[in-house]
PDB file of N, CA and C in Angstrom:
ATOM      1  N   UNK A   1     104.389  92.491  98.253  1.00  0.00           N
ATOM      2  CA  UNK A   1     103.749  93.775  98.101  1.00  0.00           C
ATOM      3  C   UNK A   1     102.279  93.717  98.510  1.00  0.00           C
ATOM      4  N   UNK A   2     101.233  92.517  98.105  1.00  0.00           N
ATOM      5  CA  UNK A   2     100.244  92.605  98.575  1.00  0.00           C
ATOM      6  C   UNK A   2      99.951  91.166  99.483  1.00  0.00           C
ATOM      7  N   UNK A   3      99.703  92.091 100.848  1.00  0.00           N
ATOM      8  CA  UNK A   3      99.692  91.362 101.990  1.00  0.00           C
ATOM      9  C   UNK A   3      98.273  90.069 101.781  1.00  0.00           C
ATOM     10  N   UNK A   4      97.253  90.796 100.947  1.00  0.00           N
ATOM     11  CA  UNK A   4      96.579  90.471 100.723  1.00  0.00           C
ATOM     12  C   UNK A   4      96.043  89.625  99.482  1.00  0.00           C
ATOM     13  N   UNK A   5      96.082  88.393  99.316  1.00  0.00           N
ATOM     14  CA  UNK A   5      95.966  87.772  97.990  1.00  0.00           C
ATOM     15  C   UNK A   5      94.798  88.068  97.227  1.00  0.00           C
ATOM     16  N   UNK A   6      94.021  88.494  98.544  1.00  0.00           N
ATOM     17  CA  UNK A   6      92.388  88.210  98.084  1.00  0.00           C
ATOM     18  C   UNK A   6      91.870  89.917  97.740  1.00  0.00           C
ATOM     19  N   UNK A   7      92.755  90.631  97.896  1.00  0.00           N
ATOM     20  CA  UNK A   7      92.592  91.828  97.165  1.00  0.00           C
ATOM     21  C   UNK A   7      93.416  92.127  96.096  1.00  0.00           C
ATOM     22  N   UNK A   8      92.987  92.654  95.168  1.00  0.00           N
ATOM     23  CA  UNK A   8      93.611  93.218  94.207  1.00  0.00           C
ATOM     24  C   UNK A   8      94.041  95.128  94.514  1.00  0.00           C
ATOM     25  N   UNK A   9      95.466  95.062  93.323  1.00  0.00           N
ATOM     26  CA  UNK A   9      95.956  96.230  93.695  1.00  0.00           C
ATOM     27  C   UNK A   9      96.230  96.578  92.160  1.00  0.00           C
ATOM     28  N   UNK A  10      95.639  97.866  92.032  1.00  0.00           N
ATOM     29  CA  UNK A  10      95.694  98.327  90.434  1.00  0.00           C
ATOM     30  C   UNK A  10      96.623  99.936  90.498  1.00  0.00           C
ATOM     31  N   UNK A  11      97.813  99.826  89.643  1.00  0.00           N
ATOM     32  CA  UNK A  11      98.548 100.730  89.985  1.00  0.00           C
ATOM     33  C   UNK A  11      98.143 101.645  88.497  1.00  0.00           C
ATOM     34  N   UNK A  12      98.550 103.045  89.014  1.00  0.00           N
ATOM     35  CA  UNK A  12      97.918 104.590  87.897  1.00  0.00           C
ATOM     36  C   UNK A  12      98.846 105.378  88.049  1.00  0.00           C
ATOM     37  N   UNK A  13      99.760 105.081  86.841  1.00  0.00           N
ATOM     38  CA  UNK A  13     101.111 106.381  86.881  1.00  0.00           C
ATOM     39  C   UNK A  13     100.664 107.669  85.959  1.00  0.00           C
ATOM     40  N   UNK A  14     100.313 108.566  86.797  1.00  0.00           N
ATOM     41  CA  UNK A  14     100.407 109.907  86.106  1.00  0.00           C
ATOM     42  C   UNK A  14     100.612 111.037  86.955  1.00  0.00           C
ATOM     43  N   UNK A  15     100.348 112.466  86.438  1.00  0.00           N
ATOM     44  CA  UNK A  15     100.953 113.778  86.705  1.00  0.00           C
ATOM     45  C   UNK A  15      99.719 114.495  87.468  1.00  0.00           C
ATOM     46  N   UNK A  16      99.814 114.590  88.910  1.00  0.00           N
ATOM     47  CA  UNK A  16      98.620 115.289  89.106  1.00  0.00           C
ATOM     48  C   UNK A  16      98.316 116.584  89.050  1.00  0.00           C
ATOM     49  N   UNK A  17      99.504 117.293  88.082  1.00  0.00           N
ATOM     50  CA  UNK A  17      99.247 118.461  87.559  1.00  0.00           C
ATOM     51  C   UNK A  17      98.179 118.365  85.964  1.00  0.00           C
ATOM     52  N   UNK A  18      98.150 117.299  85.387  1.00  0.00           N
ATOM     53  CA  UNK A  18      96.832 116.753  84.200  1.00  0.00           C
ATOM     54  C   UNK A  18      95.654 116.335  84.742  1.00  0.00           C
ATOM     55  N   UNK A  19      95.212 118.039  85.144  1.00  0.00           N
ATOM     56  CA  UNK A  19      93.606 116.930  85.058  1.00  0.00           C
ATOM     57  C   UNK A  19      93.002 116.165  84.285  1.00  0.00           C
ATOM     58  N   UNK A  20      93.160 116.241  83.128  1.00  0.00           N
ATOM     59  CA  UNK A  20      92.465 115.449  81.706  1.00  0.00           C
ATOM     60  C   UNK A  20      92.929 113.777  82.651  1.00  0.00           C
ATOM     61  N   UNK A  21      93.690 113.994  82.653  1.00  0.00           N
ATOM     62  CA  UNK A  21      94.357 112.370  83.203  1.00  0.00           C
ATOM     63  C   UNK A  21      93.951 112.106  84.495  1.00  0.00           C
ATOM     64  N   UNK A  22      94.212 112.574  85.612  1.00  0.00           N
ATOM     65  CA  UNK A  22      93.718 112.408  86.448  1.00  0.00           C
ATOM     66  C   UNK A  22      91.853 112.235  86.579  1.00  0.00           C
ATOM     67  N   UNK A  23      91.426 112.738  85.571  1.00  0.00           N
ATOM     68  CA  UNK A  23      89.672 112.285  85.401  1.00  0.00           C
ATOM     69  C   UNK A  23      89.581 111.257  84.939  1.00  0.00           C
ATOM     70  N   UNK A  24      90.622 110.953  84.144  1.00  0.00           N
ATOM     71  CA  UNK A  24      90.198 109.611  83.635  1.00  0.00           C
ATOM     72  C   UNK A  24      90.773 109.033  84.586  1.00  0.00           C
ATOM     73  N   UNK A  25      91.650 108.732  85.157  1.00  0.00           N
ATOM     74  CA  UNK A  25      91.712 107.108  86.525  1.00  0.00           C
ATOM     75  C   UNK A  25      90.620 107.590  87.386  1.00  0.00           C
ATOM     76  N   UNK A  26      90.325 108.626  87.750  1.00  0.00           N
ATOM     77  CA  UNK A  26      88.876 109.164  88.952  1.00  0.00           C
ATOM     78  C   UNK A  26      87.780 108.093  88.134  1.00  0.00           C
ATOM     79  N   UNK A  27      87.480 108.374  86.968  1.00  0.00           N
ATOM     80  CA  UNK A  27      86.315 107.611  86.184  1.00  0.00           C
ATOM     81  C   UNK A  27      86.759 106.752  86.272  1.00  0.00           C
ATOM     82  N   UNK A  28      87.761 106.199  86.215  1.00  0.00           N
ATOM     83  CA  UNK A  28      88.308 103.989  85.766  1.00  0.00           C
ATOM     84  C   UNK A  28      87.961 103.364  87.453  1.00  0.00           C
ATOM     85  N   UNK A  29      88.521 104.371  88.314  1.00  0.00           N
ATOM     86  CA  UNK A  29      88.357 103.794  89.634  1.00  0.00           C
ATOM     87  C   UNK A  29      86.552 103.235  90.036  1.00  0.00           C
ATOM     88  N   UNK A  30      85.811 104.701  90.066  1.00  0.00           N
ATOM     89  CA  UNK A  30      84.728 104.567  90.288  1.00  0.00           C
ATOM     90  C   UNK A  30      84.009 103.893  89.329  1.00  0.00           C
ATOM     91  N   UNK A  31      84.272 103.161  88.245  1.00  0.00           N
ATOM     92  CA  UNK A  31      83.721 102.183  86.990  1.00  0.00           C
ATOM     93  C   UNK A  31      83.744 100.695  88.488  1.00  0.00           C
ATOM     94  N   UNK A  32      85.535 100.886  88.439  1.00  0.00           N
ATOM     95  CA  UNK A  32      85.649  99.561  88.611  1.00  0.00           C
ATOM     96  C   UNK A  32      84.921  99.198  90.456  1.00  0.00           C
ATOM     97  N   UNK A  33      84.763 100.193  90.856  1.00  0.00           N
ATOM     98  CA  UNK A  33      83.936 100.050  92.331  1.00  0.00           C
ATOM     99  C   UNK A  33      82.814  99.464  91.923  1.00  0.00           C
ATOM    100  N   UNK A  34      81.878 100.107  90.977  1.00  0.00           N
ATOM    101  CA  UNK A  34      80.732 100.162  90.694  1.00  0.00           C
ATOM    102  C   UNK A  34      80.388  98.427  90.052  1.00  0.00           C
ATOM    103  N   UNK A  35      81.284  98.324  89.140  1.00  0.00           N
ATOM    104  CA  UNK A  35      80.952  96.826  88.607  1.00  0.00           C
ATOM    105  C   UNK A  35      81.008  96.117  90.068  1.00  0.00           C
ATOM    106  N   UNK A  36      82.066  96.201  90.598  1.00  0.00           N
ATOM    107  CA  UNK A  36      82.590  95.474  92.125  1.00  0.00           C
ATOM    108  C   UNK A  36      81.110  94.770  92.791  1.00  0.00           C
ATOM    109  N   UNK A  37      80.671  96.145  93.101  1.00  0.00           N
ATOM    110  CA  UNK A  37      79.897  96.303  94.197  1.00  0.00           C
ATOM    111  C   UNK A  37      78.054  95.533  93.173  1.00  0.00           C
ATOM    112  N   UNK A  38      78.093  95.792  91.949  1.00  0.00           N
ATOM    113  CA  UNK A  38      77.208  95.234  91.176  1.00  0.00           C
ATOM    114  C   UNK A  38      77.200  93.564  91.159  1.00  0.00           C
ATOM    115  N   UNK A  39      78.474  93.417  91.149  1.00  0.00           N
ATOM    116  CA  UNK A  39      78.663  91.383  90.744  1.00  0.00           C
ATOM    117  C   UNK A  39      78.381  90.974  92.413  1.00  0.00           C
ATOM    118  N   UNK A  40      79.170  91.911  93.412  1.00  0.00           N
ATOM    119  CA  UNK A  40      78.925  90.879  94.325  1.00  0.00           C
ATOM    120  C   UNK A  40      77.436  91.082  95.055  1.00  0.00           C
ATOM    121  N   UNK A  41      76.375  92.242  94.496  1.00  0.00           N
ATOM    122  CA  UNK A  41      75.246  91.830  94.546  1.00  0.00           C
ATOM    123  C   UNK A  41      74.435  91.005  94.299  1.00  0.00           C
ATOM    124  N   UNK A  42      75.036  90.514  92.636  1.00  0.00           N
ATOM    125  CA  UNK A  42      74.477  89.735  92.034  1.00  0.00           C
ATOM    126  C   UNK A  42      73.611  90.163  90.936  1.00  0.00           C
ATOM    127  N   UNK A  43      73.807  91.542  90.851  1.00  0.00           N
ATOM    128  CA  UNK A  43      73.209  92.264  89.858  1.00  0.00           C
ATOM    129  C   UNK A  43      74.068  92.436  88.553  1.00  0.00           C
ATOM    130  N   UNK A  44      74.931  92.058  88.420  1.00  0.00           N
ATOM    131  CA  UNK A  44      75.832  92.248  87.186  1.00  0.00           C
ATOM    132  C   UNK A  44      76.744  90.994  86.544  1.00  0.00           C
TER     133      UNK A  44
END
């Protein structure tokens, strides 16, 4: 499934008729970019 070892793949089962839900993986995604992009600065 992932061609890629060196990436990770994070799976989000829900209804994209719930926004309540759908904001929250929008927020979990852009969390987890944000740390991402923080560590491999070296800032986090």
């Amino acid at each position: 499934m992932n061609a890629n070892p060196q990436k990770t793949i994070y799976v989000h089962q829900t209804c994209a008729t719930d926004t309540n839900q759908v904001q929250m993986i929008l927020d979990s995604v852009i969390s987890m970019v944000i740390q991402t992009n923080l560590h491999k600065s070296g800032l986090y």
